[in-house]
N, C-alpha and C. Protein backbone atom coordinates (compact mmCIF):
# COMPACT_ATOMS: atom_id res chain seq x y z
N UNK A 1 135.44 74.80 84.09
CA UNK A 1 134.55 75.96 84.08
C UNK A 1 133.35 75.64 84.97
N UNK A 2 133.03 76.44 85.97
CA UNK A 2 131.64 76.22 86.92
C UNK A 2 130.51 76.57 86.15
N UNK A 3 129.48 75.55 86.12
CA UNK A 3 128.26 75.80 85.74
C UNK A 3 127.46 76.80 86.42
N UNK A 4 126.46 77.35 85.54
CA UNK A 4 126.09 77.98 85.93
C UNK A 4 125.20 78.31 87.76
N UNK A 5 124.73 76.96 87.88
CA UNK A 5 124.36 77.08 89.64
C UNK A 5 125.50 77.04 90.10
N UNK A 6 126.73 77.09 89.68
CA UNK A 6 127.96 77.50 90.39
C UNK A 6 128.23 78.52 90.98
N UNK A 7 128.41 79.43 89.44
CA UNK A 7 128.26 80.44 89.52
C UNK A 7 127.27 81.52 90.40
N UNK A 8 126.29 81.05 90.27
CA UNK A 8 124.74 81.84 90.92
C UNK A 8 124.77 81.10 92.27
N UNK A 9 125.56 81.45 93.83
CA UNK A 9 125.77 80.89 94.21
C UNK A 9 125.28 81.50 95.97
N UNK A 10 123.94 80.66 96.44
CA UNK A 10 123.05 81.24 97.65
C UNK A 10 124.17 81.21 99.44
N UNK A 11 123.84 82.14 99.51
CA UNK A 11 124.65 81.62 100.62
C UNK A 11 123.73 81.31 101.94
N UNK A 12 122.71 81.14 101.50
CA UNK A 12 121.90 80.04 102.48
C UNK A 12 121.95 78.88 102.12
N UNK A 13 120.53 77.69 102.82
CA UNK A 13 120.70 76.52 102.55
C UNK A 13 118.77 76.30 102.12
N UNK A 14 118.58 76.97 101.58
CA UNK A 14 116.79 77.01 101.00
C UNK A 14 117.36 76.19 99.72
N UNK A 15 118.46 76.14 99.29
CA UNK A 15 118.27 75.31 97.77
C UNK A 15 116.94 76.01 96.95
N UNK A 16 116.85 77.24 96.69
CA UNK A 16 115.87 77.84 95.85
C UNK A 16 116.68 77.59 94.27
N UNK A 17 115.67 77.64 93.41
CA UNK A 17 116.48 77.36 92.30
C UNK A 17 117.15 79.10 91.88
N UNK A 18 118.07 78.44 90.97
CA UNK A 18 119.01 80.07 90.77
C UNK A 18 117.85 80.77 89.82
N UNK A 19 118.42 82.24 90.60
CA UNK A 19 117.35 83.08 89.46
C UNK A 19 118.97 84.29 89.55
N UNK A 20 118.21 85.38 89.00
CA UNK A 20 118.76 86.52 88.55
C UNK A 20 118.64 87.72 89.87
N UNK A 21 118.34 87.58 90.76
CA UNK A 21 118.31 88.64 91.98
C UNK A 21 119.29 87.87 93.10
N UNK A 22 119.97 89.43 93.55
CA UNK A 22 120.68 89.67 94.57
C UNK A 22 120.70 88.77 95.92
N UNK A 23 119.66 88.65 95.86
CA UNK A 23 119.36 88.09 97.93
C UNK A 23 118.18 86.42 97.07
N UNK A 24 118.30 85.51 97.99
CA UNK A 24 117.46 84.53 98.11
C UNK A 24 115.92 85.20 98.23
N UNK A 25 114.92 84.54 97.34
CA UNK A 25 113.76 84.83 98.14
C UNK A 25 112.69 83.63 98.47
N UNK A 26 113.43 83.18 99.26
CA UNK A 26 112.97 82.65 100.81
C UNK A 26 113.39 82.98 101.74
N UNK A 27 114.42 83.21 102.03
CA UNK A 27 114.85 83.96 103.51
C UNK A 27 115.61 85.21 103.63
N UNK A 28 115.71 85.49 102.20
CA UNK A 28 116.00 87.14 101.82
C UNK A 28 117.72 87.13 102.18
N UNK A 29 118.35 86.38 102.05
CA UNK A 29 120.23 86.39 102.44
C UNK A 29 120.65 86.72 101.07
N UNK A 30 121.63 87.11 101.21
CA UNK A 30 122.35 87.98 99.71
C UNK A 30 123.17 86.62 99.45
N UNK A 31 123.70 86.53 98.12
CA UNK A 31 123.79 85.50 97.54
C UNK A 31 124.78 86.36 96.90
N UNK A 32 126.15 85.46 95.99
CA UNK A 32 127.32 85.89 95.47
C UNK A 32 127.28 85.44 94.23
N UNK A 33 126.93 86.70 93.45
CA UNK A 33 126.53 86.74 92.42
C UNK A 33 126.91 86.91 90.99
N UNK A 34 128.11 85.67 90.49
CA UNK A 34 128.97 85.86 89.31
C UNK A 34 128.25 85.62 88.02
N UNK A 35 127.77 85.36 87.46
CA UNK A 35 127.21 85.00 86.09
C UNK A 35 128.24 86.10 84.96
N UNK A 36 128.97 85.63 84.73
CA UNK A 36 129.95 85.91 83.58
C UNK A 36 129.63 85.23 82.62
N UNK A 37 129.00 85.64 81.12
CA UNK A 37 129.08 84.81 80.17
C UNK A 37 130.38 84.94 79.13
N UNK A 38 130.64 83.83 78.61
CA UNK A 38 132.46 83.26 78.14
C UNK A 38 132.45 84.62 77.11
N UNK A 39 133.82 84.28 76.86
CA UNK A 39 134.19 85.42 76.03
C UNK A 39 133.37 86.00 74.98
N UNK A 40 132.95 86.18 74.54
CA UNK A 40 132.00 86.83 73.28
C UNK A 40 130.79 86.12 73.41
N UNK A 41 130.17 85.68 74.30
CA UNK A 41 128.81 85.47 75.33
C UNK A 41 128.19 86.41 74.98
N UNK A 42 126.73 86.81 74.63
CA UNK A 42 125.98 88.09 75.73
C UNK A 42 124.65 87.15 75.74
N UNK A 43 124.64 87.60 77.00
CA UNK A 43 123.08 86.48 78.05
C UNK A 43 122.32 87.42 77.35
N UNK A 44 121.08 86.59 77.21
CA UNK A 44 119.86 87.59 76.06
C UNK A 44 118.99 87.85 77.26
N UNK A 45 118.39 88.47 76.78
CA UNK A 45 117.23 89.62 77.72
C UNK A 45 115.98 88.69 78.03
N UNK A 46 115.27 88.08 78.72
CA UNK A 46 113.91 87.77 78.76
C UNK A 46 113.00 88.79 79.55
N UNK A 47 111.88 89.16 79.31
CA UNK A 47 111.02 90.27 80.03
C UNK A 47 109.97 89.34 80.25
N UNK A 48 109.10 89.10 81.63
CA UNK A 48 108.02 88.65 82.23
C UNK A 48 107.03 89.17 81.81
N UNK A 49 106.03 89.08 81.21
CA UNK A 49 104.62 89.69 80.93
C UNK A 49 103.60 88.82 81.27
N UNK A 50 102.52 89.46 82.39
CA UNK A 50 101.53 88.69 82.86
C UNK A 50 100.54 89.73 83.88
N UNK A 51 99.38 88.99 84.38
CA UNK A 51 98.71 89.80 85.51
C UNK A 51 99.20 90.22 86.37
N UNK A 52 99.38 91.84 87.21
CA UNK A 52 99.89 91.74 88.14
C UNK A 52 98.86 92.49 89.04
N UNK A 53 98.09 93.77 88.58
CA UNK A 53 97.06 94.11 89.24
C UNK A 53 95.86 93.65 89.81
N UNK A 54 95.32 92.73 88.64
CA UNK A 54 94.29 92.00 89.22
C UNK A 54 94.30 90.30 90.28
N UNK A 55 95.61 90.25 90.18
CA UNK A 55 96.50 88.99 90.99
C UNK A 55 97.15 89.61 91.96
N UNK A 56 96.99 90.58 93.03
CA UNK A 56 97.76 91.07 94.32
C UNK A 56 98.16 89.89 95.27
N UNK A 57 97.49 88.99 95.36
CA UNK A 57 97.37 87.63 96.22
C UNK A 57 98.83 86.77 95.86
N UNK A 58 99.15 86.70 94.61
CA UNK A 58 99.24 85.59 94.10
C UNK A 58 100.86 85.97 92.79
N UNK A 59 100.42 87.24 92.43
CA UNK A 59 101.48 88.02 91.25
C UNK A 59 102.67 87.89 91.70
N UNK A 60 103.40 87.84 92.98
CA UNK A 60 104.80 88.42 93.08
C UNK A 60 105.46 86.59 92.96
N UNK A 61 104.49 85.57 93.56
CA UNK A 61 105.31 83.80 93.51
C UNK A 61 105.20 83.56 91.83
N UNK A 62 104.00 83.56 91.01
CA UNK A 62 104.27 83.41 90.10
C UNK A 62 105.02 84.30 89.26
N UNK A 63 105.67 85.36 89.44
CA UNK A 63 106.62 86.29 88.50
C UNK A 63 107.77 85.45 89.47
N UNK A 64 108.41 85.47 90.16
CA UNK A 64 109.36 84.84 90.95
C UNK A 64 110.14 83.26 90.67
N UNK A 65 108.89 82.83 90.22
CA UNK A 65 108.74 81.61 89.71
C UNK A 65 109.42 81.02 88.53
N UNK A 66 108.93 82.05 87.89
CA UNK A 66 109.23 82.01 86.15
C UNK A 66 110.63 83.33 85.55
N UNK A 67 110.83 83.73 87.05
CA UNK A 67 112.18 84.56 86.89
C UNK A 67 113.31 83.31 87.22
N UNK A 68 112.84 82.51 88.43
CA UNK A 68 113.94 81.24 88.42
C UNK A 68 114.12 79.94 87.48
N UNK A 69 113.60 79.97 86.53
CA UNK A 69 112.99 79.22 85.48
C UNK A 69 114.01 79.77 84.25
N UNK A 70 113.68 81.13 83.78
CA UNK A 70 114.55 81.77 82.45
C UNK A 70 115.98 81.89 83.06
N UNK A 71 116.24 82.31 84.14
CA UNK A 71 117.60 82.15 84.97
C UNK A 71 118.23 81.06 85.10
N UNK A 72 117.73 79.94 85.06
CA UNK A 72 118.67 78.51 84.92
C UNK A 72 118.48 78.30 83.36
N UNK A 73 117.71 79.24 82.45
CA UNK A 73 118.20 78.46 81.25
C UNK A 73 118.90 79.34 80.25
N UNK A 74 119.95 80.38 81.69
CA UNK A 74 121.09 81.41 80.89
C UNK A 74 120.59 82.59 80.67
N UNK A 75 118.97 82.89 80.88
CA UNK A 75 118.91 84.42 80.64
C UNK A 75 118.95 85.31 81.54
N UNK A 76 119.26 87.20 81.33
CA UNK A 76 119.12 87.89 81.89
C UNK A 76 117.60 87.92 82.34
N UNK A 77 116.87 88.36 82.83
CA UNK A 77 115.50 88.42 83.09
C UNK A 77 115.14 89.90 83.75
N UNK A 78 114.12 90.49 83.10
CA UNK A 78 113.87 91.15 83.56
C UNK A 78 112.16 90.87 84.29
N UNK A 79 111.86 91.09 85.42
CA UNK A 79 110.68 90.64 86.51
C UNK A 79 109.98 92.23 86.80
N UNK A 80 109.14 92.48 86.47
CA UNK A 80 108.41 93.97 86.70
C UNK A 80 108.05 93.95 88.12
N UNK A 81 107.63 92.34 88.51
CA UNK A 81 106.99 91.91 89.80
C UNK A 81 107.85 92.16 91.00
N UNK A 82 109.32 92.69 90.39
CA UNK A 82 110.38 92.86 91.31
C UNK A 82 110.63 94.65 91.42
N UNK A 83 110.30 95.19 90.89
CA UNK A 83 109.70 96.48 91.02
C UNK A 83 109.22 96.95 91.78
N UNK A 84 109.46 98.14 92.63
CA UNK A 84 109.07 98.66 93.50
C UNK A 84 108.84 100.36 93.67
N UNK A 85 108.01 100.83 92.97
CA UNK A 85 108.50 102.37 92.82
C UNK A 85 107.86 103.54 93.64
N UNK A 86 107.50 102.56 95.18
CA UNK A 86 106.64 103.04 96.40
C UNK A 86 107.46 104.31 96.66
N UNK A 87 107.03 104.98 97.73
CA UNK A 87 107.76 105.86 98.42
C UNK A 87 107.01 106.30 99.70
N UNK A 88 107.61 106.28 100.59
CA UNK A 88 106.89 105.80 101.72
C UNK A 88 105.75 105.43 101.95
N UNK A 89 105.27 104.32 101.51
CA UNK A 89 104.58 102.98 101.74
C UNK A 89 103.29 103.32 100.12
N UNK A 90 103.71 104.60 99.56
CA UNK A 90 102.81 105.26 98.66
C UNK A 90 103.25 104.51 97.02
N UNK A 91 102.49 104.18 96.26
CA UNK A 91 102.44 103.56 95.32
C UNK A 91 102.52 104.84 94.42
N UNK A 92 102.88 104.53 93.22
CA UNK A 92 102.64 105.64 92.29
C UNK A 92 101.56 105.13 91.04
N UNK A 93 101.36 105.78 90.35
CA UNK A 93 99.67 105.20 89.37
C UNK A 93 100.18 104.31 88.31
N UNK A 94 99.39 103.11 88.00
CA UNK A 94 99.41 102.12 86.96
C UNK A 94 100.51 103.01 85.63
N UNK A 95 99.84 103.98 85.32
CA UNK A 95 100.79 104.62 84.32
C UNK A 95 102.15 104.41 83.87
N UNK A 96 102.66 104.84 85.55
CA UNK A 96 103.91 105.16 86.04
C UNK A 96 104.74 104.05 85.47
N UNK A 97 103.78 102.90 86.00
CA UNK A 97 105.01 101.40 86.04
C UNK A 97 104.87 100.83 84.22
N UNK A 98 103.41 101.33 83.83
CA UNK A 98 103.65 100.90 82.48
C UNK A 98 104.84 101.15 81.67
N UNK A 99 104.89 102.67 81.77
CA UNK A 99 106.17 103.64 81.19
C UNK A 99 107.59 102.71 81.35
N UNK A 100 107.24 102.67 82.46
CA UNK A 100 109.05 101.93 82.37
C UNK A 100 108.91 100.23 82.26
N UNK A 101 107.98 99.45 82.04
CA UNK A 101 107.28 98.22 81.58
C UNK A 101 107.79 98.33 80.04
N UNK A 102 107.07 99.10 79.63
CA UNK A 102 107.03 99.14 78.23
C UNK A 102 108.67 99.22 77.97
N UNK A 103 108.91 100.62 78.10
CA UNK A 103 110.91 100.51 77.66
C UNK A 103 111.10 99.58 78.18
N UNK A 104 110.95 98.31 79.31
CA UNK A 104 111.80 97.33 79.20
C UNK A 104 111.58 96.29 78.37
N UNK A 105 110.05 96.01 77.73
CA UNK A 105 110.03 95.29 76.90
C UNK A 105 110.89 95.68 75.41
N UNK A 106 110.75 96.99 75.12
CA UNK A 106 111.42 97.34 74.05
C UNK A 106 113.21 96.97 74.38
N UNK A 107 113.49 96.61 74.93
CA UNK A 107 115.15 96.80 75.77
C UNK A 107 115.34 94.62 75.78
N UNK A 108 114.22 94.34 75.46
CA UNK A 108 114.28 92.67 75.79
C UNK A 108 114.72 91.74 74.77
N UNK A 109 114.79 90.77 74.45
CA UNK A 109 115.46 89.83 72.97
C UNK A 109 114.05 89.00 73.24
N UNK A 110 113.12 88.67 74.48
CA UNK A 110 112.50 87.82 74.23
C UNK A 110 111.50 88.26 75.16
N UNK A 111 110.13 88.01 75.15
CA UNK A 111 109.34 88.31 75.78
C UNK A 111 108.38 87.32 76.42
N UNK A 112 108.30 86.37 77.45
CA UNK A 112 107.64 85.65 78.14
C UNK A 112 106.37 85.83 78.48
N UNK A 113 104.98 85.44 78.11
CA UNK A 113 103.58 85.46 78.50
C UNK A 113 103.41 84.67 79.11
N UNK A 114 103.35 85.29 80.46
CA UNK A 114 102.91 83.93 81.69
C UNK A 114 101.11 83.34 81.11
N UNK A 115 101.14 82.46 81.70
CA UNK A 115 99.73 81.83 81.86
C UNK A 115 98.50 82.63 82.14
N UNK A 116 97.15 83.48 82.17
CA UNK A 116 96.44 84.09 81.63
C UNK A 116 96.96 86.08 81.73
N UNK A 117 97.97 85.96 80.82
CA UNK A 117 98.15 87.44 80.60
C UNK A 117 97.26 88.09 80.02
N UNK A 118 96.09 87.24 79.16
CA UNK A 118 95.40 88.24 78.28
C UNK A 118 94.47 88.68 79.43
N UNK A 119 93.81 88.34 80.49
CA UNK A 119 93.31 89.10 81.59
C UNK A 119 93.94 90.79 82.26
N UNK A 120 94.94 91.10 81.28
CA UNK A 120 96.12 92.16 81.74
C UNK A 120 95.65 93.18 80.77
N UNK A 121 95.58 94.34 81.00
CA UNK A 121 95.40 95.36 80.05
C UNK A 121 97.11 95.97 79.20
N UNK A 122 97.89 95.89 81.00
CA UNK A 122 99.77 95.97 80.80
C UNK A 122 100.13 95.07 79.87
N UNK A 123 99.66 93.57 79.97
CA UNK A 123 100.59 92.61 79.14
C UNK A 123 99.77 92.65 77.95
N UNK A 124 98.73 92.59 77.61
CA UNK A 124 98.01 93.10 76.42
C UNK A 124 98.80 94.17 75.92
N UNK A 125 99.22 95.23 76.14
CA UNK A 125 100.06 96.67 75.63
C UNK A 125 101.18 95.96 75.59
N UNK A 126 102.06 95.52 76.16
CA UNK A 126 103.21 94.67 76.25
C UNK A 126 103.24 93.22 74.97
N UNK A 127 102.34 92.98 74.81
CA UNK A 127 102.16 91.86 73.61
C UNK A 127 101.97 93.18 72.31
N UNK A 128 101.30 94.03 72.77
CA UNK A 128 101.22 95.32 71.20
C UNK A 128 102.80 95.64 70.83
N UNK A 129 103.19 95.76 71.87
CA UNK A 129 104.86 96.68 71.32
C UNK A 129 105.72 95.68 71.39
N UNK A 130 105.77 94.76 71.63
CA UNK A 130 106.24 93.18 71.49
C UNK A 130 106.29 92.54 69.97
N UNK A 131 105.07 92.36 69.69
CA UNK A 131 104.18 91.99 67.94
C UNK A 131 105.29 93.17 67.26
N UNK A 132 104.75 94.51 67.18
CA UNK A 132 105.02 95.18 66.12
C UNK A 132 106.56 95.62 65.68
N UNK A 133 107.33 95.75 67.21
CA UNK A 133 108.77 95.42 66.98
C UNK A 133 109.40 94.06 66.83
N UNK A 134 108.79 92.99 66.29
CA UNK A 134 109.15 91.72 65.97
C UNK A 134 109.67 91.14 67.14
N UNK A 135 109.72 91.23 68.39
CA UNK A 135 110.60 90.92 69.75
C UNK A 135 110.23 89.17 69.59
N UNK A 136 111.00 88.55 69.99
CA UNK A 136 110.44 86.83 70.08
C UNK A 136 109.55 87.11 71.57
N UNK A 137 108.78 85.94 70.76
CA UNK A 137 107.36 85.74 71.92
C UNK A 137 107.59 84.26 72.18
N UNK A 138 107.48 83.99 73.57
CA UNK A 138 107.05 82.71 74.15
C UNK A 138 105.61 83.24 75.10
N UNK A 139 104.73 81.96 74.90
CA UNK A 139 103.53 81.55 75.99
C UNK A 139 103.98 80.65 76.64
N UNK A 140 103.61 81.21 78.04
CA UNK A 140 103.83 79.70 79.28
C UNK A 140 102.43 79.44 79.11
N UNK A 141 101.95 78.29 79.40
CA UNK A 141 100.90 77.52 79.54
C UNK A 141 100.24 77.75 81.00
N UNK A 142 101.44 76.93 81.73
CA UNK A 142 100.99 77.25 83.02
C UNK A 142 102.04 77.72 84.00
């Protein structure tokens, strides 16, 4: 049976660690993408929660980061930081992305707090509907 970096398999040569998206991101090449879990398997959900507005500089390596991180240790992942809901080059309002933030936290088995999320008003709301539907919580440190 191929392990899982088997499976998750780049067809460049960046050696990025395996995550859960389509294409490499370092040199953006599409990558062949089996992750089958064994027969009566189901890969559990992790959802990213952290700064992303007030971190423009800096938000998309650390969500990226910690998407290749829950991805080598078997989860689905969901990355908000991988989100894009522009339309020609036009952003749509904080609202917008909460709305569908939120249903994905509700949609998650586990919920990840990057390193200073409480600076987040999103991951603050995202830790509210997290808490009260019992969802498992992890804190990253750093």
């Amino acid at each position: 049976m191929p392990s899982k970096e088997e499976e998750m398999t780049p067809t460049c040569d960046c050696n990025y660690p395996p995550n859960n998206l389509p294409w490499c991101v370092i040199c953006g090449a599409e990558k062949e993408f089996n992750v089958n879990p064994k027969p009566g398997e189901i890969l559990k959900i992790a959802y990213l929660a952290g700064a992303i507005s007030s971190r423009m500089d800096t938000y998309k390596k650390v969500f990226d980061e910690a998407d290749a991180r829950w991805a080598a240790k078997g989860y689905a992942v969901i990355n908000p930081a991988a989100r894009d809901l522009s339309v020609g080059g036009v952003h749509p309002p904080w609202e917008d992305y909460m709305r569908l933030c939120l249903s994905d936290v509700c949609s998650a088995d586990l919920v990840v707090f990057l390193h200073g999320w409480e600076t987040s008003m999103g991951a603050r709301l995202e830790f509210l509907v997290a808490t009260t539907l019992k969802i498992e919580i992890i804190f990253e440190k750093e």
